[in-house]
C-alpha atoms as a PDB file:
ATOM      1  CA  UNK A   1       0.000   0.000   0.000  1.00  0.00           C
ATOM      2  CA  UNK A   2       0.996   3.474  -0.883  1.00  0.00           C
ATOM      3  CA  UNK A   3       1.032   6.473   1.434  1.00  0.00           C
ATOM      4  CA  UNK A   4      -0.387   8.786  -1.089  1.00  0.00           C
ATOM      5  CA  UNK A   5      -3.754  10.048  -0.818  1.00  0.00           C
ATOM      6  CA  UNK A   6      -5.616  10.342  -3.753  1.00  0.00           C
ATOM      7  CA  UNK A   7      -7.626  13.762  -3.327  1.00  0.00           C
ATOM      8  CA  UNK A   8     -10.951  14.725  -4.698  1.00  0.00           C
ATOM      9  CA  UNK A   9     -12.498  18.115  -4.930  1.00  0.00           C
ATOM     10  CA  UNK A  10     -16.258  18.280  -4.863  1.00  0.00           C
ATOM     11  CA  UNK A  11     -16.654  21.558  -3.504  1.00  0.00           C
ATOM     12  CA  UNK A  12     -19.611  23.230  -5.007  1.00  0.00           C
ATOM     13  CA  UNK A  13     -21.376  20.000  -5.820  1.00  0.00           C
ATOM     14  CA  UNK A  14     -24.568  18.881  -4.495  1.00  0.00           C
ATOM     15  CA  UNK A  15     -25.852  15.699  -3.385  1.00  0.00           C
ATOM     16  CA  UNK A  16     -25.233  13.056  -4.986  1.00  0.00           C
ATOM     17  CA  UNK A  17     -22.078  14.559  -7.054  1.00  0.00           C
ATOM     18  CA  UNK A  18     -19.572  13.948  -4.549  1.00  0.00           C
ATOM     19  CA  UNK A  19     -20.283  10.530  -3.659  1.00  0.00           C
ATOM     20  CA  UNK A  20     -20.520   9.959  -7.406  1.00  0.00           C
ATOM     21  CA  UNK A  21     -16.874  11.165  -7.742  1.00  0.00           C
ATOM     22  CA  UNK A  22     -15.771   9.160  -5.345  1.00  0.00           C
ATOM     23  CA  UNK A  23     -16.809   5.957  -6.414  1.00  0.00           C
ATOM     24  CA  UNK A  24     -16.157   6.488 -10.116  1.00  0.00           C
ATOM     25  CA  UNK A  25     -12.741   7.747  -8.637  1.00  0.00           C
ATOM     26  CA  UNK A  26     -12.398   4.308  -6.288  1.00  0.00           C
ATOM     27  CA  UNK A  27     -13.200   1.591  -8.966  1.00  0.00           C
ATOM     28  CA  UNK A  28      -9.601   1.446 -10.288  1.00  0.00           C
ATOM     29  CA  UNK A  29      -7.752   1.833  -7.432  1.00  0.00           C
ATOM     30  CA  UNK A  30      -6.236  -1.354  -5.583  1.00  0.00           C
ATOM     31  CA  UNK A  31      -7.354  -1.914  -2.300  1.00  0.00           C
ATOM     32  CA  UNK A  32      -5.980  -0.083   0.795  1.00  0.00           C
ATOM     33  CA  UNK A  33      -5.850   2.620  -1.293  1.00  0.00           C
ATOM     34  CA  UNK A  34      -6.494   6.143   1.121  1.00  0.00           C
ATOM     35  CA  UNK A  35      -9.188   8.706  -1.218  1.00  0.00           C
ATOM     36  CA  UNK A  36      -9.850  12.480   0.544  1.00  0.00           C
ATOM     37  CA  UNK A  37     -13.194  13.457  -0.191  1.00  0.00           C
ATOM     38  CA  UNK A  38     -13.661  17.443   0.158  1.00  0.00           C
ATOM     39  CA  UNK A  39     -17.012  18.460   0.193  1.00  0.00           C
ATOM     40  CA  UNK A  40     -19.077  21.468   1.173  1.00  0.00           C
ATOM     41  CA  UNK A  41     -22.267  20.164   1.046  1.00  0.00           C
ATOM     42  CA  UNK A  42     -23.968  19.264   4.194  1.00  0.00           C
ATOM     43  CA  UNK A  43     -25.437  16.223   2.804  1.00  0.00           C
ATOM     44  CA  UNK A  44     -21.968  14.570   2.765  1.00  0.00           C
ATOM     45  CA  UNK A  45     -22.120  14.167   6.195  1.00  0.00           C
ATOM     46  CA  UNK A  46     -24.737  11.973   5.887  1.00  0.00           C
ATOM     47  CA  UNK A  47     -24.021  10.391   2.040  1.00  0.00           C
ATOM     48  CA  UNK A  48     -20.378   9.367   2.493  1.00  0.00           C
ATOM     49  CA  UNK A  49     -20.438   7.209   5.425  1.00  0.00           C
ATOM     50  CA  UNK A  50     -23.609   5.645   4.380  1.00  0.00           C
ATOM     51  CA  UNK A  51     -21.569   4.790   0.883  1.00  0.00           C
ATOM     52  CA  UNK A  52     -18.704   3.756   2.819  1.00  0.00           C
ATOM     53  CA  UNK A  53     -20.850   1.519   4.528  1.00  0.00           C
ATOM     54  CA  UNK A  54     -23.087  -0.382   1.911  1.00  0.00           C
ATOM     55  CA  UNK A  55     -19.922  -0.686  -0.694  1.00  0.00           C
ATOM     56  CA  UNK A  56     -17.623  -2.394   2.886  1.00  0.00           C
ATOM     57  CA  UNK A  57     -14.882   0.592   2.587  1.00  0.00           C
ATOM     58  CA  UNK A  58     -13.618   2.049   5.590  1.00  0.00           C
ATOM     59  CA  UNK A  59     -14.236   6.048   6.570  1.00  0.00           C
ATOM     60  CA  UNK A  60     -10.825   6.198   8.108  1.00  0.00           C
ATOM     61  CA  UNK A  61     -11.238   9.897   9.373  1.00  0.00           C
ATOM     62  CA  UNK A  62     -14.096  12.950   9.099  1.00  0.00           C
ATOM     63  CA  UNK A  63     -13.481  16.263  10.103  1.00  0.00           C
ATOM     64  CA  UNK A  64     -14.715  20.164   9.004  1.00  0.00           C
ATOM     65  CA  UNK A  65     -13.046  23.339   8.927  1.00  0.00           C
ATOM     66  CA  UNK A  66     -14.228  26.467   7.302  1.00  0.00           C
ATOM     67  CA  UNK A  67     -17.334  24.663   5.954  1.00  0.00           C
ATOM     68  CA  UNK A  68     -14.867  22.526   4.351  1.00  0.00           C
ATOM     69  CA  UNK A  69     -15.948  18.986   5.292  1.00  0.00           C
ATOM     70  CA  UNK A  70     -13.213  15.820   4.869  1.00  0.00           C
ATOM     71  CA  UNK A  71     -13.451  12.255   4.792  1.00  0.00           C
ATOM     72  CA  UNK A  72     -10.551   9.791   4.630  1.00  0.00           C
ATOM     73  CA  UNK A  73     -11.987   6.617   2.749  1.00  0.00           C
ATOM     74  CA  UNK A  74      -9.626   3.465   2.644  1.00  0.00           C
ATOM     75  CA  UNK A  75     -10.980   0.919  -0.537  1.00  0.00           C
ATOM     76  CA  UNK A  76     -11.881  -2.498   0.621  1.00  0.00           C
END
């Protein structure tokens, strides 16, 4: 496993564009790979662990700043 983080920008979309990106984004990648979501909608909070979830990756870490939100998603 690498330590880069693959990082996608979905700032200024609306549900369900950024968990769209991520999974189109994840299907490639080999597993353990680490994706950042950024997101600003308030939906995401809700939308990414629930994908994360039903599709068996791991939310490794969630966290806001400036209405910035970001979620650490390892593929499984």
């Amino acid at each position: 496993m690498s330590d880069d983080i693959f990082e996608i920008d979905a700032i200024g979309l609306l549900c369900p564009l950024p968990v769209l990106r991520l999974r189109k984004r994840m299907q490639p990648l080999a597993v353990g790979t680490r994706i950042r979501l950024l997101a600003d909608d308030p939906a995401a909070i809700v939308d990414v662990p629930h994908f994360c979830s039903e599709n068996g990756h791991e939310l490794a870490a969630q966290s806001e700043a400036d209405g910035v939100l970001s979620f650490d998603v390892i593929k499984r």
